[in-house]
C-alpha atoms as a PDB file:
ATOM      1  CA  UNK A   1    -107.256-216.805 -50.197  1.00  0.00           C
ATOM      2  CA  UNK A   2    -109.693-215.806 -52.702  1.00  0.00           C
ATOM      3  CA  UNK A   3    -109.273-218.696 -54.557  1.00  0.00           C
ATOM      4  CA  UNK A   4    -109.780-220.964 -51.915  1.00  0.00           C
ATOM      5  CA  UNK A   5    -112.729-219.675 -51.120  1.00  0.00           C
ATOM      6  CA  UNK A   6    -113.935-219.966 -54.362  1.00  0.00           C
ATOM      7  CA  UNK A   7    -112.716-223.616 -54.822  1.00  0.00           C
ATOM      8  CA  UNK A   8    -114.866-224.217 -51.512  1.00  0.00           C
ATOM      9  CA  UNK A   9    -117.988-222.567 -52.701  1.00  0.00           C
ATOM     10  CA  UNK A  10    -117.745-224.679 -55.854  1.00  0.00           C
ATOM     11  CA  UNK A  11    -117.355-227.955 -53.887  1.00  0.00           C
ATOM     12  CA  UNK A  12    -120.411-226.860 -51.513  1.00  0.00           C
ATOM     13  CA  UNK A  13    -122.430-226.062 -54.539  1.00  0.00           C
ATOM     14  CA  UNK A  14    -121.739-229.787 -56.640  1.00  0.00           C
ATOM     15  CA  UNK A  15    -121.924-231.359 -53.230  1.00  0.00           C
ATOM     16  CA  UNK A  16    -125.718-229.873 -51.940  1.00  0.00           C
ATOM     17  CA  UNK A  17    -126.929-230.781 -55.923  1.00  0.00           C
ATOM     18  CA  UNK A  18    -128.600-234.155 -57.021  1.00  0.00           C
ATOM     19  CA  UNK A  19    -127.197-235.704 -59.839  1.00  0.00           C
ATOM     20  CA  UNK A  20    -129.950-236.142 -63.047  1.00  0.00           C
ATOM     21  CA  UNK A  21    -129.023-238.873 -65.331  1.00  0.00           C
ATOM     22  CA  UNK A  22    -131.548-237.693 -67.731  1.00  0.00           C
ATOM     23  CA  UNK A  23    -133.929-235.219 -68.843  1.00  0.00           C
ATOM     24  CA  UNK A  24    -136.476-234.627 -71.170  1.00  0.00           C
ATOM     25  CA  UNK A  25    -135.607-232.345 -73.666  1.00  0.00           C
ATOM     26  CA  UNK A  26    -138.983-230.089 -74.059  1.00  0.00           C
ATOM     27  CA  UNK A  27    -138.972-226.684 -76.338  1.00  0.00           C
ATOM     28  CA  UNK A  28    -142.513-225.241 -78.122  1.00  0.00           C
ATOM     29  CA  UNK A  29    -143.441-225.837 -81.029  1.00  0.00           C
ATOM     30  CA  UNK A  30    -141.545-223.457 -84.021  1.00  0.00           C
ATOM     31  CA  UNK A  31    -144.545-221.198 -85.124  1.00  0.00           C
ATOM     32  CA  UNK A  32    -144.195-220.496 -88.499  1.00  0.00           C
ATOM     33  CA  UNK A  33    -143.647-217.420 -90.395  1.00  0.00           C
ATOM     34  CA  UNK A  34    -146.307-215.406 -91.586  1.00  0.00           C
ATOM     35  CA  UNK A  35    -146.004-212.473 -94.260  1.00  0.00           C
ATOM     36  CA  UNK A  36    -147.735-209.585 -93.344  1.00  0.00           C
ATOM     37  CA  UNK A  37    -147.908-205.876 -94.754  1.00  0.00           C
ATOM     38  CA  UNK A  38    -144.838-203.861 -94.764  1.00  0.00           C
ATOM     39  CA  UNK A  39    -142.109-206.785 -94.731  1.00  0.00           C
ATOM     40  CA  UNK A  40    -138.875-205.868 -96.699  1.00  0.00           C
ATOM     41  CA  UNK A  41    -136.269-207.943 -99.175  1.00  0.00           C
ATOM     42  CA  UNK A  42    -133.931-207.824 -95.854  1.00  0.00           C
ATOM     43  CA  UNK A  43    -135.977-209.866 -93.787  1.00  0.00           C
ATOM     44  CA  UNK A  44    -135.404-212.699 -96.265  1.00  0.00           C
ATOM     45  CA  UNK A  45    -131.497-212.676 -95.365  1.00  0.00           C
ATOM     46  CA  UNK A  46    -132.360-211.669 -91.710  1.00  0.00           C
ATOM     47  CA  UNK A  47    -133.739-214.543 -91.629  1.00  0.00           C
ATOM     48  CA  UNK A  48    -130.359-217.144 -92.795  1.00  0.00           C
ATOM     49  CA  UNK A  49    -127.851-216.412 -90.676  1.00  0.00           C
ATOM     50  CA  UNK A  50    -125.575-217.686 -93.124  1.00  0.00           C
ATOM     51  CA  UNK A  51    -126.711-215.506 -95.717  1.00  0.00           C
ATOM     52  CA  UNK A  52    -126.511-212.515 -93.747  1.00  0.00           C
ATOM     53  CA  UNK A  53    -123.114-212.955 -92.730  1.00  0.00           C
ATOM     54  CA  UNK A  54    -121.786-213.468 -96.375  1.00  0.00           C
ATOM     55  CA  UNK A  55    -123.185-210.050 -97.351  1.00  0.00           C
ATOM     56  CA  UNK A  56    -122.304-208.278 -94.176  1.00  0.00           C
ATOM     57  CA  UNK A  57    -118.849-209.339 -95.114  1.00  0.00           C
ATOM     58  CA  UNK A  58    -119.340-207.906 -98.665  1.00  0.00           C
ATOM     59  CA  UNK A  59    -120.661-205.429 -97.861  1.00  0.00           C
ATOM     60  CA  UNK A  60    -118.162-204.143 -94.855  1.00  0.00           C
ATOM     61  CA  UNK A  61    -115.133-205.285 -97.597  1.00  0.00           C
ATOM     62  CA  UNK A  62    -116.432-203.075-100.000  1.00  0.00           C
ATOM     63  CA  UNK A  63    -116.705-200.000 -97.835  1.00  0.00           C
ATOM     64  CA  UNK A  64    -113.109-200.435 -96.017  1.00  0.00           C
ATOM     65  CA  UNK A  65    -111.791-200.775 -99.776  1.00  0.00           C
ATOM     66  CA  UNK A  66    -113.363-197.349-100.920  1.00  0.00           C
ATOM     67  CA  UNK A  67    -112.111-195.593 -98.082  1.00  0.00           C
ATOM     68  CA  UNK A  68    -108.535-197.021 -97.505  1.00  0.00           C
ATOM     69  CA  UNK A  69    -107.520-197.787-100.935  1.00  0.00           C
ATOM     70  CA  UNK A  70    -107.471-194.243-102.417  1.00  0.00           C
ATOM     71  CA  UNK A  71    -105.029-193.596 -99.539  1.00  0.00           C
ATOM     72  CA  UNK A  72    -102.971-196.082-100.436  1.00  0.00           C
ATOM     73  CA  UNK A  73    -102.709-195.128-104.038  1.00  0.00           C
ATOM     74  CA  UNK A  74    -103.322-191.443-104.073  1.00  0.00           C
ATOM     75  CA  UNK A  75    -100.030-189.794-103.753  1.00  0.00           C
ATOM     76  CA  UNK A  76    -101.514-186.380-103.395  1.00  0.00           C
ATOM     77  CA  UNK A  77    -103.086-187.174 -99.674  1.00  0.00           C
ATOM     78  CA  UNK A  78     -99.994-188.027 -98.310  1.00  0.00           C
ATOM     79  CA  UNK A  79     -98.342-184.572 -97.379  1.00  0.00           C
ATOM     80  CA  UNK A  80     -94.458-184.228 -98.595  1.00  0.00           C
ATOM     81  CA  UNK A  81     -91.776-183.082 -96.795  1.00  0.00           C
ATOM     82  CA  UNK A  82     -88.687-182.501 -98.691  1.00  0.00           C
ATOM     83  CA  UNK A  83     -86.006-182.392 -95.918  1.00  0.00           C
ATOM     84  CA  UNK A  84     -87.124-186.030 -94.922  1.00  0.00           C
ATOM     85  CA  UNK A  85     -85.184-188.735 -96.764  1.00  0.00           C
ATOM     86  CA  UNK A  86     -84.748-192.536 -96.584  1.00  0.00           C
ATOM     87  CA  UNK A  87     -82.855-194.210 -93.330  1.00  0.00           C
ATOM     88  CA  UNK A  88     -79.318-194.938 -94.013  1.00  0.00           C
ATOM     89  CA  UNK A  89     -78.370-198.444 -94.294  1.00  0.00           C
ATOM     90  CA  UNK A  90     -77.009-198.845 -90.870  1.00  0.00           C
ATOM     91  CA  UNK A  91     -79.907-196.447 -89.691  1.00  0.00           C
ATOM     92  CA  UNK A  92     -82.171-199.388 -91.316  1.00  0.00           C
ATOM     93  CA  UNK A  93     -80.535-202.033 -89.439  1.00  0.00           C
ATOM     94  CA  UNK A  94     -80.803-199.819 -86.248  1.00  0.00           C
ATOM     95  CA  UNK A  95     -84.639-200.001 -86.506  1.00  0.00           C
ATOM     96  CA  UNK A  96     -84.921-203.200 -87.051  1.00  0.00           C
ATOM     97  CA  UNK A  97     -83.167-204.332 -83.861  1.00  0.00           C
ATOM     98  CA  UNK A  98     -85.431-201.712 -81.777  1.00  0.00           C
ATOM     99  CA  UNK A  99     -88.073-203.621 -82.805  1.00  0.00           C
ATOM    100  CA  UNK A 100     -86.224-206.930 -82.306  1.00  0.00           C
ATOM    101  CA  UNK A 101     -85.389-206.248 -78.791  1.00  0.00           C
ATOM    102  CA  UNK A 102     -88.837-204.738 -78.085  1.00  0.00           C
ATOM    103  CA  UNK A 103     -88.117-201.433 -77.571  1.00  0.00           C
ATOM    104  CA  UNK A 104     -91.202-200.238 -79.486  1.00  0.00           C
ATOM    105  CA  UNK A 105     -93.420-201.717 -76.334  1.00  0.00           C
ATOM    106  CA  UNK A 106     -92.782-199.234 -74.071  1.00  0.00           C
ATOM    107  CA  UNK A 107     -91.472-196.277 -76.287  1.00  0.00           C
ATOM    108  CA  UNK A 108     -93.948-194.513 -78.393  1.00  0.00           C
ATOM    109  CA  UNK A 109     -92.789-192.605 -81.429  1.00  0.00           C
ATOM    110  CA  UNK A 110     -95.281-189.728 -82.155  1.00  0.00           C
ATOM    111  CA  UNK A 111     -95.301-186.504 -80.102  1.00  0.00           C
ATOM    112  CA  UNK A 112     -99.016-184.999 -80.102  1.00  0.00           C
ATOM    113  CA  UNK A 113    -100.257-181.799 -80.794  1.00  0.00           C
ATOM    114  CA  UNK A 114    -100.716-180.669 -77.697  1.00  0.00           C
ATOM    115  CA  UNK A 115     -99.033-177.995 -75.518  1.00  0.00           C
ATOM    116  CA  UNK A 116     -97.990-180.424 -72.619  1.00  0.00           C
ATOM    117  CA  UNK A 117     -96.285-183.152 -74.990  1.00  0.00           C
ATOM    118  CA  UNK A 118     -94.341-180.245 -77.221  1.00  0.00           C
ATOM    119  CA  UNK A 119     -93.106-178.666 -74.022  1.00  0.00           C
ATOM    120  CA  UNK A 120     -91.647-182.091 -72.817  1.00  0.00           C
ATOM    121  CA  UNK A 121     -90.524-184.001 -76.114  1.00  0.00           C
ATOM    122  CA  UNK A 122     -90.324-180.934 -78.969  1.00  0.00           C
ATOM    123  CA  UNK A 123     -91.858-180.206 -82.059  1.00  0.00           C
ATOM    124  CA  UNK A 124     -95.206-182.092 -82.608  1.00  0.00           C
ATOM    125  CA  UNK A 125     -94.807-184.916 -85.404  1.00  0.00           C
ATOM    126  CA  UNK A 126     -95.794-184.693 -88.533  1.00  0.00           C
ATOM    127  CA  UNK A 127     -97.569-187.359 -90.589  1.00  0.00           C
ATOM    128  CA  UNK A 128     -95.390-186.225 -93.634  1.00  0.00           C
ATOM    129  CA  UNK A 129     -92.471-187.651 -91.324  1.00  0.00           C
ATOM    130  CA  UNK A 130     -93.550-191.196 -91.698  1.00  0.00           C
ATOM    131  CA  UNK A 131     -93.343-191.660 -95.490  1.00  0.00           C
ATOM    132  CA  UNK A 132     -90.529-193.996 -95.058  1.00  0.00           C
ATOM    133  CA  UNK A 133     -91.257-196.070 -92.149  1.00  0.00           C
ATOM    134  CA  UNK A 134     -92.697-199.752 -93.066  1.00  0.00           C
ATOM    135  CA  UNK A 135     -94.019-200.530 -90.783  1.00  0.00           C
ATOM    136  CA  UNK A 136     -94.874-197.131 -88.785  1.00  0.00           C
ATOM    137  CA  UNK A 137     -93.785-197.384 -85.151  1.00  0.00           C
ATOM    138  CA  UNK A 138     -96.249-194.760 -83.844  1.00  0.00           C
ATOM    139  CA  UNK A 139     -97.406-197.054 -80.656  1.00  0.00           C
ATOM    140  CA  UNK A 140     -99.589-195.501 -77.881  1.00  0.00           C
ATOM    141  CA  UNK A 141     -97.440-197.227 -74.725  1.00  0.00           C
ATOM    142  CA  UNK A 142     -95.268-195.244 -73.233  1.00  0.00           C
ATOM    143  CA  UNK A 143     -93.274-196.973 -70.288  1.00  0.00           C
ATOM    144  CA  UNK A 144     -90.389-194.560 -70.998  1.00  0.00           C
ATOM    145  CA  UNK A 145     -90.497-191.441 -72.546  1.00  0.00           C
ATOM    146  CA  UNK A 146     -91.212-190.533 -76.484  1.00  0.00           C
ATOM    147  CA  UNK A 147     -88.607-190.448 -78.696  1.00  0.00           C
ATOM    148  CA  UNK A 148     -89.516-189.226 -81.991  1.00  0.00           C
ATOM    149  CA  UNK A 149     -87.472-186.450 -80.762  1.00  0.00           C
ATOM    150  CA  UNK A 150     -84.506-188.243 -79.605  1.00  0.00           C
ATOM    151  CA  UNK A 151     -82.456-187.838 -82.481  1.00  0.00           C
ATOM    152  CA  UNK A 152     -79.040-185.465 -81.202  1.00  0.00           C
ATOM    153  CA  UNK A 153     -80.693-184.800 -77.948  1.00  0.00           C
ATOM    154  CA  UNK A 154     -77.558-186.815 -76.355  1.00  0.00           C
ATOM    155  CA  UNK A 155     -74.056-187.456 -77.671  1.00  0.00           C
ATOM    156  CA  UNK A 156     -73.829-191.086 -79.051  1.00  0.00           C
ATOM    157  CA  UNK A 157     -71.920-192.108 -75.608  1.00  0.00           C
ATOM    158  CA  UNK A 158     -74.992-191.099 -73.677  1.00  0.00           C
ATOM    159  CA  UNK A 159     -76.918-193.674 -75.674  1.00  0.00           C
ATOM    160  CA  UNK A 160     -74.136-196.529 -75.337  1.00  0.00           C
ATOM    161  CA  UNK A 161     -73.466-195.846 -71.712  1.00  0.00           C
ATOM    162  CA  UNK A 162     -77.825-196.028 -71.298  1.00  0.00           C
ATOM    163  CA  UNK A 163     -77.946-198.915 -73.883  1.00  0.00           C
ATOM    164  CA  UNK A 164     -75.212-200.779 -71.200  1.00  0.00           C
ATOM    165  CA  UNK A 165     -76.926-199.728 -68.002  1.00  0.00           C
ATOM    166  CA  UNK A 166     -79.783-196.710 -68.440  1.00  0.00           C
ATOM    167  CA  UNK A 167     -79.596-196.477 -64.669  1.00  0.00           C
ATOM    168  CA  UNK A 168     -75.587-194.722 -65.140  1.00  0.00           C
ATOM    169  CA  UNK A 169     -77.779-192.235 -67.553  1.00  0.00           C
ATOM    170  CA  UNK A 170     -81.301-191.890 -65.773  1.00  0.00           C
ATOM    171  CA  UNK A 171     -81.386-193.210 -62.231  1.00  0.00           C
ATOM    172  CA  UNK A 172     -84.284-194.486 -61.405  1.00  0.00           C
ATOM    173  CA  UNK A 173     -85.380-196.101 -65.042  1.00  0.00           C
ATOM    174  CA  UNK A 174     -86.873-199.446 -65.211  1.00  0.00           C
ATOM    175  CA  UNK A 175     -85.545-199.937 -68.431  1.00  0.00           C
ATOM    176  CA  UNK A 176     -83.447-203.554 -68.920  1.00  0.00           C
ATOM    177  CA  UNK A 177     -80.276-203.470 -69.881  1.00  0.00           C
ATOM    178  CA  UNK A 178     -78.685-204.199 -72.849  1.00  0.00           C
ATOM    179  CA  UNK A 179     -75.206-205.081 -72.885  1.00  0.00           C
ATOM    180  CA  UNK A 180     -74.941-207.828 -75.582  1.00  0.00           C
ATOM    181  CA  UNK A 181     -75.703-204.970 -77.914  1.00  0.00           C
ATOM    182  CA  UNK A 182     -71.909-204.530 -77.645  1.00  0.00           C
ATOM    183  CA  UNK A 183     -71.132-207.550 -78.017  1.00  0.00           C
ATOM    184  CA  UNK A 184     -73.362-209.078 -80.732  1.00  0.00           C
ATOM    185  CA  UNK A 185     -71.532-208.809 -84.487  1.00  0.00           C
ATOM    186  CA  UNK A 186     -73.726-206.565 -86.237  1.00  0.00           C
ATOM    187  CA  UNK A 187     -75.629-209.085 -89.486  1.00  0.00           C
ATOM    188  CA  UNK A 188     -75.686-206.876 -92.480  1.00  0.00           C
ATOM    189  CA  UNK A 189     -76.353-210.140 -94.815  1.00  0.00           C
ATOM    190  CA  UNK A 190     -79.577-209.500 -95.387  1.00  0.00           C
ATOM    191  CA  UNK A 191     -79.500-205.712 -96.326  1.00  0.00           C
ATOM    192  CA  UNK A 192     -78.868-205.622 -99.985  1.00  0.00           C
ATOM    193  CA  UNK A 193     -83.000-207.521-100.179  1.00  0.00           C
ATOM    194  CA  UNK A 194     -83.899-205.215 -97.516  1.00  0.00           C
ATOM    195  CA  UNK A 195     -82.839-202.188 -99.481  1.00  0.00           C
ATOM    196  CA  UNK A 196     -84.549-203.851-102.463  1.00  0.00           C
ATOM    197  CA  UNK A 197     -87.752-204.383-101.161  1.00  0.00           C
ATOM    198  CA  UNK A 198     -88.215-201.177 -99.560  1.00  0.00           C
ATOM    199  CA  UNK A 199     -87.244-199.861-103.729  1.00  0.00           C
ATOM    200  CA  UNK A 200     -90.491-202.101-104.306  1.00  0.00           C
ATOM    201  CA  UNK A 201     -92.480-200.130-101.806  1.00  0.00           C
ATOM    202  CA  UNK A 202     -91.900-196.986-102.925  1.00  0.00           C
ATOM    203  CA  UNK A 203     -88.877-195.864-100.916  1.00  0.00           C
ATOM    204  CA  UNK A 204     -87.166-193.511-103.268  1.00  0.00           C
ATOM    205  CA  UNK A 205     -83.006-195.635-102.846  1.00  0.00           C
ATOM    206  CA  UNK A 206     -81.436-195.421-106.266  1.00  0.00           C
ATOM    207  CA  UNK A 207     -80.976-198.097-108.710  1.00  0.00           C
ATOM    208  CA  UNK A 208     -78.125-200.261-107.460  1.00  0.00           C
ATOM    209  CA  UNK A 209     -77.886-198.790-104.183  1.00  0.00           C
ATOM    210  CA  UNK A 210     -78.347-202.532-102.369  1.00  0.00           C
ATOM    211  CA  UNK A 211     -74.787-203.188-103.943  1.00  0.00           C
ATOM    212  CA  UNK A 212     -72.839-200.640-101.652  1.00  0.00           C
ATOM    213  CA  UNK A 213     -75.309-200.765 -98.932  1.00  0.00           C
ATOM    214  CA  UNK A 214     -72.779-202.856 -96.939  1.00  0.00           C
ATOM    215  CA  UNK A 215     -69.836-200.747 -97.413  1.00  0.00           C
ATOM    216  CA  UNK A 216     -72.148-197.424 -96.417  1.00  0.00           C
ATOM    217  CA  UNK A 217     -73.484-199.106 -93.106  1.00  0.00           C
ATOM    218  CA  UNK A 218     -69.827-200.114 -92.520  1.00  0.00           C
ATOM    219  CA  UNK A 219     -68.612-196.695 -93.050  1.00  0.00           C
ATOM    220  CA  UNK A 220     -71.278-194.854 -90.520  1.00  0.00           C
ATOM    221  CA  UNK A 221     -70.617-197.645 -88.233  1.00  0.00           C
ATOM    222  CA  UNK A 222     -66.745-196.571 -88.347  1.00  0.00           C
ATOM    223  CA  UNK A 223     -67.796-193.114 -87.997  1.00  0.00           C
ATOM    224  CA  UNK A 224     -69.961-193.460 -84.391  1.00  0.00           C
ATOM    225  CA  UNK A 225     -67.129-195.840 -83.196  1.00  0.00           C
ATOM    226  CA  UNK A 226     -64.654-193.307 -83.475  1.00  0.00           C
ATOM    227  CA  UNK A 227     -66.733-190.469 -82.364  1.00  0.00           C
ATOM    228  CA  UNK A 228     -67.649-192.975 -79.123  1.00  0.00           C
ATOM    229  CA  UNK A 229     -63.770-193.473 -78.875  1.00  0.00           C
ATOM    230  CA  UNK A 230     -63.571-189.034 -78.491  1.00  0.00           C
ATOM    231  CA  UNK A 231     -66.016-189.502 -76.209  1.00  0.00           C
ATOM    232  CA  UNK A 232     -64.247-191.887 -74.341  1.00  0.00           C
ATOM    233  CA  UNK A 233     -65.635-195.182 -74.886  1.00  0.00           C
ATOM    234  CA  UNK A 234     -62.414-197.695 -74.780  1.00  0.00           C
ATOM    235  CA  UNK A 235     -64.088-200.829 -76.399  1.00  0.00           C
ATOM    236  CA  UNK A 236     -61.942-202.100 -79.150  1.00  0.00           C
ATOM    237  CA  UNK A 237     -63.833-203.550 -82.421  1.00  0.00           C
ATOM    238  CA  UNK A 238     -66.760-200.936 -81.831  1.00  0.00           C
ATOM    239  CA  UNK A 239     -67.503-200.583 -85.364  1.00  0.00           C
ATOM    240  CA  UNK A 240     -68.647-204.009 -86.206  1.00  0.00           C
ATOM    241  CA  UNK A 241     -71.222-203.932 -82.685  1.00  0.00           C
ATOM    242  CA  UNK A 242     -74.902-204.057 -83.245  1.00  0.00           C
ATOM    243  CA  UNK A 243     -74.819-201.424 -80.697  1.00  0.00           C
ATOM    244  CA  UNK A 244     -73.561-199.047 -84.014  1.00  0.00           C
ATOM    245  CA  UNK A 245     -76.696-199.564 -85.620  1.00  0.00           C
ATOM    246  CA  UNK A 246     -78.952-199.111 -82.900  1.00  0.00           C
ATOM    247  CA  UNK A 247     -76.727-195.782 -81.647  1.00  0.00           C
ATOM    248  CA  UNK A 248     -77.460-194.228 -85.612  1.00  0.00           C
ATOM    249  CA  UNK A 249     -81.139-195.060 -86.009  1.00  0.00           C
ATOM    250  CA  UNK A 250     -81.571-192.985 -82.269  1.00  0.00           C
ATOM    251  CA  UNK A 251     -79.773-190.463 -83.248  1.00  0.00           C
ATOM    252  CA  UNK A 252     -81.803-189.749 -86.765  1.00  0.00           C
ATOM    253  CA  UNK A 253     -85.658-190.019 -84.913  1.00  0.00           C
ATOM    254  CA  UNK A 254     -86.805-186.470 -85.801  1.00  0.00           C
ATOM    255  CA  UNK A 255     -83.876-184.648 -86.903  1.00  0.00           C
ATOM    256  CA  UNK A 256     -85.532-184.347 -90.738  1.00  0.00           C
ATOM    257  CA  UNK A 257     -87.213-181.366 -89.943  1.00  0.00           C
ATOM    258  CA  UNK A 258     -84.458-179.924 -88.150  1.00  0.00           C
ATOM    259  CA  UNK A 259     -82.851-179.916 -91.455  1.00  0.00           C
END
């Protein structure tokens, strides 16, 4: 309806108007400048637009590098914890399909200090927690609950069963499902560069690691299968799922400083 109207009061407005082929273009004349007393070197580049926005760039580029930079490169202002280590392999793979399917857009995945958020989720995060995650997956949305805390809050057949429908797990949840996660063959071709890179970074993965990275991610995934099968999830061929990778990166958010 609103649009309607507004469609109408358009048409009424064109339609009471006269149409003006042409018009004289008219403006005063440019007064020039005058110096006077006081005038700084700034109002020369005030002046060029161009000008000004070359050295506003400078100068902005020069004052993000001289604050970010030494964060980057100083070791000593990012705080160490020495329980927290590297994701697995198949934990890796996990976290990359969460972000894949989106699940970062309505999860955040940083509790805050305060007393309300601790009371519901656990143990405030810590930025010492983070060292390892490229990209960080902090996020400010939350649809669904945090879950930098999720990690062995739920056996892994909670997680498949809520992965499959999350309305069998939490009734009421708005969550989608996803059931191809148990039926997608988990892609581990491209872990050996991932593990690699991530050496490149700064992630501390030994020297050669990349070349049983396969075997390892196969080995957890073995692991949760048979620990779903105790737990009595029936699929056969578990172990090869994407929904193995997925199950061991949820069950590791947060469980570092547990250690």
């Amino acid at each position: 309806m609103g649009t309607c109207i507004g469609v109408y009061n358009l048409y009424k407005t064109a339609a009471g108007g006269n149409f003006l082929a042409n018009e004289a273009a008219e403006a005063p004349a440019r007064e020039p400048h005058v110096k006077v007393a006081g005038d700084h070197w700034h109002k020369w580049i005030e002046g060029r637009p161009m000008q000004m926005l070359l050295w506003s760039a400078i100068a902005i580029s020069i004052g993000g590098i001289v604050q970010i930079m030494p964060m980057v490169f100083m070791e000593s202002q990012v705080p160490k914890i020495s329980t927290v280590t590297p994701y697995t392999p198949l934990e890796l793979e996990g976290r990359d399909i969460y972000i894949r399917e989106g699940c970062v857009g309505c999860h955040s995945q940083q509790v805050r200090p305060f007393r309300s958020e601790t009371e519901r989720y656990g143990e405030y995060s810590k930025s010492g927690e983070y060292i390892f995650d490229r990209p960080f997956l902090w996020g400010s949305k939350r649809t669904g609950p945090d879950l930098h805390r999720e990690g062995g809050r739920y056996p892994d057949s909670w997680h498949y069963n809520h992965m499959i429908d999350p309305r069998t797990m939490s009734p009421g949840s708005i969550m989608p499902q996803y059931p191809h996660l148990a039926d997608d063959e988990l892609d581990l071709s491209l872990l050996p560069a991932k593990i690699a890179a991530l050496r490149k970074l700064g992630t501390p993965y030994p020297e050669g690691f990349e070349d049983r990275a396969i075997a390892d991610a196969q080995a957890q995934a073995k692991k949760i299968a048979d620990k779903l099968k105790s737990e009595g999830v029936k699929d056969e061929g578990m172990e090869t799922k994407e929904m193995m990778a997925i199950i061991a990166y949820l069950q590791r958010l947060g469980t570092d400083i547990k250690k």
